[in-house]
Protein backbone atom coordinates (compact mmCIF):
# COMPACT_ATOMS: atom_id res chain seq x y z
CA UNK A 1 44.38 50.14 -60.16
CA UNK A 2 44.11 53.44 -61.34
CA UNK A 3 42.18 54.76 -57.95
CA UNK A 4 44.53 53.10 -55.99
CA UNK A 5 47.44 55.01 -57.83
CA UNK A 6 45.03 58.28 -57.67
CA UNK A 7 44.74 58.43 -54.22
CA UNK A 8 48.32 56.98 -53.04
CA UNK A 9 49.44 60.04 -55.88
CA UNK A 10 46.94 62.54 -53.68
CA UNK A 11 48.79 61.46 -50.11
CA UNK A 12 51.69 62.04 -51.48
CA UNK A 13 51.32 65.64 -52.76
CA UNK A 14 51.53 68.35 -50.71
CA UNK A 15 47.99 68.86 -50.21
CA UNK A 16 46.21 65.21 -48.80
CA UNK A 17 43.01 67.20 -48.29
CA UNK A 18 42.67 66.83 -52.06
CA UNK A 19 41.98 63.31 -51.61
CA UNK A 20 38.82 62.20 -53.67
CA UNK A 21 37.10 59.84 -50.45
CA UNK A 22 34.35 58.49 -52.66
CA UNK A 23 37.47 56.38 -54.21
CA UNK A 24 38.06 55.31 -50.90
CA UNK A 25 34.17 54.27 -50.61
CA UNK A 26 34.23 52.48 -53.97
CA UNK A 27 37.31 50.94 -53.04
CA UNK A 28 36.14 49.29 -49.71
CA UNK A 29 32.71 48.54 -52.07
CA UNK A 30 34.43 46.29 -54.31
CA UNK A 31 36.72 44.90 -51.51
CA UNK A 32 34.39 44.03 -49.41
CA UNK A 33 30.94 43.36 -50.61
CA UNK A 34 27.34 42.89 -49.16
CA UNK A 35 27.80 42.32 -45.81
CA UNK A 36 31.66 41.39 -45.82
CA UNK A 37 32.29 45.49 -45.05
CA UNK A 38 30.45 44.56 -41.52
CA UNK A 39 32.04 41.39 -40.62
CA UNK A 40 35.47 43.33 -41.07
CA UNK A 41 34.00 46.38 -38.85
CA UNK A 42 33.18 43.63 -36.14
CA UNK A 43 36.23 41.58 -36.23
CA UNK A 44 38.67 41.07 -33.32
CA UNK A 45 41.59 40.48 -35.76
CA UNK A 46 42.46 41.52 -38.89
CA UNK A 47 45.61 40.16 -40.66
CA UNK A 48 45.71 41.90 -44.00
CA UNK A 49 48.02 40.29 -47.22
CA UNK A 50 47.69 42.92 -49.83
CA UNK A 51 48.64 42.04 -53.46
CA UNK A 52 49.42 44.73 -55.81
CA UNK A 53 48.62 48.04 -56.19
CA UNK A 54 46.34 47.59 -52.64
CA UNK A 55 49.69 46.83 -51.15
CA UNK A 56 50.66 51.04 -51.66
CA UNK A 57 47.53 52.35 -49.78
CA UNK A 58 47.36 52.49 -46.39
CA UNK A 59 44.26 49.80 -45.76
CA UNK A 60 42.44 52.40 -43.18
CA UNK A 61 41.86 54.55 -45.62
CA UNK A 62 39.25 51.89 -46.98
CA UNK A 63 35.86 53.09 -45.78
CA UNK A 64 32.07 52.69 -46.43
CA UNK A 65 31.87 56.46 -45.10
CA UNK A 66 35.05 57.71 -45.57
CA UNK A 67 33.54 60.97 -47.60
CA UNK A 68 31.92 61.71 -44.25
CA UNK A 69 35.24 61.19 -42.42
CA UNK A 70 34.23 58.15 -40.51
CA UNK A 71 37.06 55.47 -41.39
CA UNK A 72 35.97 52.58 -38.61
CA UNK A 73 39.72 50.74 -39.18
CA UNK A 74 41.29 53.72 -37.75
CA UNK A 75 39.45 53.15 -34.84
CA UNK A 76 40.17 49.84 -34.68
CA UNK A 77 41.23 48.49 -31.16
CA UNK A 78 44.25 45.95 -32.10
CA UNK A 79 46.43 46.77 -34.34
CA UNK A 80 46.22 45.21 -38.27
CA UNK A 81 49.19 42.45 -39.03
CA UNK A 82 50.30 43.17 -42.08
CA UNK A 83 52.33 40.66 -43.78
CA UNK A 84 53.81 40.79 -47.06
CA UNK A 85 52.83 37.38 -48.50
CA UNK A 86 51.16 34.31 -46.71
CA UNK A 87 53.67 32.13 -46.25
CA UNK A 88 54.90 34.90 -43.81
CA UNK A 89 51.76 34.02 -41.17
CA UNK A 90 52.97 31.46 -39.28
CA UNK A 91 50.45 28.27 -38.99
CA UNK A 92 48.70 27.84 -35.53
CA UNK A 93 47.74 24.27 -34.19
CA UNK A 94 44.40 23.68 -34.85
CA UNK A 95 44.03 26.66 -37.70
CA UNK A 96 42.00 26.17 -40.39
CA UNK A 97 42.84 27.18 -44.18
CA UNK A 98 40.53 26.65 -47.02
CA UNK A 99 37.96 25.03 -44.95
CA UNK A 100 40.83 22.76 -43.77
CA UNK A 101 42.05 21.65 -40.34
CA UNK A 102 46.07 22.58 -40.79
CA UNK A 103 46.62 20.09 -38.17
């Protein structure tokens, strides 16, 4: 929690280039593990519930490479639903949950 705060504390000062990226890069790290960073990358949709203190960083700024300036979400070709809980994403016939046919 205390990155999160250190880097949401670094976009809001008046100098963002101050932000420390490799907290961005540990951030998406422990997010997103082993091969789950990829899978995100290569997604067609992305529907993102944060919880927290995630919930006061923007999610793009959640990169594997952001200390070389490549952050792949903002390049992202639909945009990200965010909701603010899950019982905000409506259900879809046929959807699965948990493993779970919904319907």
């Amino acid at each position: 929690m205390d990155e999160v705060s250190r880097v949401r504390a670094e976009l809001n000062s008046a100098h963002p280039e101050a932000i420390d990226l490799k907290i961005c890069e540990q951030l998406f790290a422990s997010l997103f593990p082993d091969d789950a960073g990829k899978i995100l990358e290569d997604s067609s949709e992305i529907i993102l519930i944060p919880d927290d203190a995630l919930f006061v960083l923007p999610f793009e700024m959640y990169s594997p490479q952001a200390s070389k300036g490549n952050f792949p979400l903002l390049k992202y070709p639909q945009p990200i639903i965010r909701l603010p809980f899950r019982c905000a994403w409506p259900e879809r016939p046929g959807s699965v949950l948990n493993g779970r046919s919904r319907f």
